[in-house]
C-alpha atoms as a PDB file:
ATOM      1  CA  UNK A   1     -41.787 -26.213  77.272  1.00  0.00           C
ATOM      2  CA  UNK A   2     -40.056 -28.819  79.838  1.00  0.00           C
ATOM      3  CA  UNK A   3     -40.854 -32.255  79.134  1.00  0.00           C
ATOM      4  CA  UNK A   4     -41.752 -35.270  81.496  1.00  0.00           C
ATOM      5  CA  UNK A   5     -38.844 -37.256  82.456  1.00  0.00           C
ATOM      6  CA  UNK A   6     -38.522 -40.003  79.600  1.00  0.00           C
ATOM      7  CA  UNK A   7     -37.122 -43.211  80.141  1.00  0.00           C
ATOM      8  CA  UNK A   8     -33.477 -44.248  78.718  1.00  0.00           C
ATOM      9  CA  UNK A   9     -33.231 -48.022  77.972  1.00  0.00           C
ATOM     10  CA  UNK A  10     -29.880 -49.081  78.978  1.00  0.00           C
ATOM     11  CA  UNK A  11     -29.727 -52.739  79.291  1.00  0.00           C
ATOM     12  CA  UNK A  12     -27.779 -54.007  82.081  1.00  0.00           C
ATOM     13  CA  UNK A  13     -26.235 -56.393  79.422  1.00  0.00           C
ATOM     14  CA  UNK A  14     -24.938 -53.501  76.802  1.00  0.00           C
ATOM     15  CA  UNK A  15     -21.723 -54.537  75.373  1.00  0.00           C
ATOM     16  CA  UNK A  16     -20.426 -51.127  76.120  1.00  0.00           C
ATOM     17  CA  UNK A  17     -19.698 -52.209  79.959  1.00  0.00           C
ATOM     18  CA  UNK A  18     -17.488 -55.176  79.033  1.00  0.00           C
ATOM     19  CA  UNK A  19     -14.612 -52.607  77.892  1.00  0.00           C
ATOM     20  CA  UNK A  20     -15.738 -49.573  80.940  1.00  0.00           C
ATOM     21  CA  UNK A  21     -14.520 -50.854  83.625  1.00  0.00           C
ATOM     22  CA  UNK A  22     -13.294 -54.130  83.676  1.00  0.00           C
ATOM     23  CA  UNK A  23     -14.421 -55.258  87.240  1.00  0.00           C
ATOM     24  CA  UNK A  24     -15.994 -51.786  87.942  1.00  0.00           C
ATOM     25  CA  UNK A  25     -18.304 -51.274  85.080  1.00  0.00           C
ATOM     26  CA  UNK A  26     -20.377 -48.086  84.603  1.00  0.00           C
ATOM     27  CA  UNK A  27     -22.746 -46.350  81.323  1.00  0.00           C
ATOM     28  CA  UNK A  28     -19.879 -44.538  79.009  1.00  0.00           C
ATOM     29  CA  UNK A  29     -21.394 -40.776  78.551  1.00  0.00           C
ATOM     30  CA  UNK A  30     -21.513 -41.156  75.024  1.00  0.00           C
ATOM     31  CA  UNK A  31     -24.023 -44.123  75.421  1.00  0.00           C
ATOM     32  CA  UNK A  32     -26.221 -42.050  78.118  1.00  0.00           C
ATOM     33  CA  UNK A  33     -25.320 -39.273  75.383  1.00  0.00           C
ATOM     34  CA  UNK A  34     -26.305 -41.335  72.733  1.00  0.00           C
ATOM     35  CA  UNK A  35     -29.771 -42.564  74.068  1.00  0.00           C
ATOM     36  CA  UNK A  36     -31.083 -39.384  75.835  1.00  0.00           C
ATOM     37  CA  UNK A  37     -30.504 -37.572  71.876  1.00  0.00           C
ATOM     38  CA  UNK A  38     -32.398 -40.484  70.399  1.00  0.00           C
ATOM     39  CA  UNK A  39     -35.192 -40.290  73.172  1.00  0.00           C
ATOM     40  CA  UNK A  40     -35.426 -36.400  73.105  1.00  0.00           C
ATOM     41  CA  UNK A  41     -35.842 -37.005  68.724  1.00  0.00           C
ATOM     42  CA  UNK A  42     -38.377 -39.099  69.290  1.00  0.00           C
ATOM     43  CA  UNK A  43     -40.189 -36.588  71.834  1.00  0.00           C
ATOM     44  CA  UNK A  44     -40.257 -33.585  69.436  1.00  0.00           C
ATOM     45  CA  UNK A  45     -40.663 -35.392  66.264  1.00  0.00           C
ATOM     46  CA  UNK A  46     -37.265 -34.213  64.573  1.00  0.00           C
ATOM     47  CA  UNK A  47     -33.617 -35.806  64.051  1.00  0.00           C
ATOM     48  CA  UNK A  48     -31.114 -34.071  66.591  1.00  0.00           C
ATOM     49  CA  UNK A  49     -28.387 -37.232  65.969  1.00  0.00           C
ATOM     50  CA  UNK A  50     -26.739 -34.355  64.264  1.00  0.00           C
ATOM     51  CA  UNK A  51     -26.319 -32.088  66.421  1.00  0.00           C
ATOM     52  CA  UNK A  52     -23.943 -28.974  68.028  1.00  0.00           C
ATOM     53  CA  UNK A  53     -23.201 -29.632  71.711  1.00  0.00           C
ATOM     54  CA  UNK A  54     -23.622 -26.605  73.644  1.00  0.00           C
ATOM     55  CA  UNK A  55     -22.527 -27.887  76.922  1.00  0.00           C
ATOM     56  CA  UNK A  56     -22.533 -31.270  78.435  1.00  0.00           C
ATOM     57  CA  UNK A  57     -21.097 -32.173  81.789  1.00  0.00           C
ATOM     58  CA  UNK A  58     -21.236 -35.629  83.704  1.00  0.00           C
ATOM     59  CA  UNK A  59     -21.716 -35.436  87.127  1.00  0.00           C
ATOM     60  CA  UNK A  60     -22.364 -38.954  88.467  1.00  0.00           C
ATOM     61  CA  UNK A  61     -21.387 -42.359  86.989  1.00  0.00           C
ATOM     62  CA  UNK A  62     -24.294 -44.905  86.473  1.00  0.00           C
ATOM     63  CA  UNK A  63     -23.862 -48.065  87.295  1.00  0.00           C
ATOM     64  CA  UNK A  64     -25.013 -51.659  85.492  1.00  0.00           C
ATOM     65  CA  UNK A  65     -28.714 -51.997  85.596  1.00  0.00           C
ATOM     66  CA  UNK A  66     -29.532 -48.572  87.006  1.00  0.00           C
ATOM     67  CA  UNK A  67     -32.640 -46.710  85.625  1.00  0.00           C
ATOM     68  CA  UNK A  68     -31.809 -43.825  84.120  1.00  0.00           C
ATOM     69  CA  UNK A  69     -34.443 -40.813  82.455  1.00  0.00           C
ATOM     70  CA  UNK A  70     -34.002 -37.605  80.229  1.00  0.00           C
ATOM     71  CA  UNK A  71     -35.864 -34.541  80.444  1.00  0.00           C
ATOM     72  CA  UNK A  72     -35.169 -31.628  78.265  1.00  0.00           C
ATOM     73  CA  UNK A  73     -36.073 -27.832  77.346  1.00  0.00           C
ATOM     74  CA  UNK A  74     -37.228 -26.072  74.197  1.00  0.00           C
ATOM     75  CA  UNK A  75     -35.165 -22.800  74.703  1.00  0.00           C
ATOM     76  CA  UNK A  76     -36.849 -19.716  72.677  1.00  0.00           C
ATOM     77  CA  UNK A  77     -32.830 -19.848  70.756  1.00  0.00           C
ATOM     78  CA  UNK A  78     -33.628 -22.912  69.416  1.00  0.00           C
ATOM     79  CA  UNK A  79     -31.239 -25.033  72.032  1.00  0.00           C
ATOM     80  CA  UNK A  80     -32.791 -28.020  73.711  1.00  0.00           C
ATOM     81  CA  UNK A  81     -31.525 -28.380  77.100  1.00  0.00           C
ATOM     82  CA  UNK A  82     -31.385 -31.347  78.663  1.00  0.00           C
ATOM     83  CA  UNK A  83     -30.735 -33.167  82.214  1.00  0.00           C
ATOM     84  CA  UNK A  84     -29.835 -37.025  82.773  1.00  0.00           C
ATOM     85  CA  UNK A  85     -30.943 -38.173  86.405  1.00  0.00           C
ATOM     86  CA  UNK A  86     -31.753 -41.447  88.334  1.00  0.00           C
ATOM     87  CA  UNK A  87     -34.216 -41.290  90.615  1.00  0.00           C
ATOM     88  CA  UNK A  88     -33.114 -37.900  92.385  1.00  0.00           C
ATOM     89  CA  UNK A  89     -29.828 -37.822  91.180  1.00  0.00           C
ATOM     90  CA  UNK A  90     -28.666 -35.778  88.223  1.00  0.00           C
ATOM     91  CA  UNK A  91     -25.644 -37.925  86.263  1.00  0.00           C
ATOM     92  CA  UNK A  92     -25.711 -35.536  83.310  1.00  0.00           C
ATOM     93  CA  UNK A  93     -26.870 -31.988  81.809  1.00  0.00           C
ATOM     94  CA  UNK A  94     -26.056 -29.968  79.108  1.00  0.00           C
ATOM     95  CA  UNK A  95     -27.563 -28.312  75.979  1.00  0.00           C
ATOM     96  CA  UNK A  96     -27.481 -29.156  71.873  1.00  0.00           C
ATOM     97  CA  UNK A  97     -28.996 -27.323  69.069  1.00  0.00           C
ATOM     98  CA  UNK A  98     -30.164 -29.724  66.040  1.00  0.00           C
ATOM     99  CA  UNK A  99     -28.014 -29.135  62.535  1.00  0.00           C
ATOM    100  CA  UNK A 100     -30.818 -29.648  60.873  1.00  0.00           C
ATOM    101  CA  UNK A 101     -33.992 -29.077  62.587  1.00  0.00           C
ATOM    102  CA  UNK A 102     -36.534 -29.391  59.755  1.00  0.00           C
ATOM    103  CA  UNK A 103     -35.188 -33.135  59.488  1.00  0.00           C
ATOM    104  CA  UNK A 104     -37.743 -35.708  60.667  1.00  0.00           C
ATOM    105  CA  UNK A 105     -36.979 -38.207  63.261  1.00  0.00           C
END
């Protein structure tokens, strides 16, 4: 099953960008990490916070402001794999498999 692209909530204003880059800020991965495992959670109902990262690479830095979405996988292994974009560009992708998937969201 591949999901609709969800939206990530990154306010321009996240304290995160006051320390990443000083005069050139941009979204730290963990935070677009961070948000895309809390909105994929949400989507399938269970608690993937703790979690085994598969593979995650960051391809594109985000900048300030800029809308960012998650969409993500079911894999028949029990992985959930995952891509970061805005609008047409992809800033992220990897894979994670829950620790505990019977744990609700």
């Amino acid at each position: 099953m591949i999901s609709a692209w969800i939206a990530l909530p990154i306010a321009a204003d996240h304290p995160a960008f006051s320390g990443h880059f000083p005069g050139a800020p941009i979204v730290p991965g963990v935070v677009l990490l961070d948000e895309a495992l809390f909105a994929i959670g949400n989507a399938i109902g269970k608690n993937v916070s703790a979690c085994q990262i598969g593979a995650l690479k960051f391809l594109s830095p985000v900048a300030p402001g800029e809308p960012v979405q998650v969409q993500y996988a079911m894999q028949a292994n029990g992985a959930i794999r995952f891509d970061i974009a805005s609008a047409a560009r992809k800033v992220a992708t990897g894979s994670i498999r829950a620790l505990d998937a019977e744990s609700p969201a």
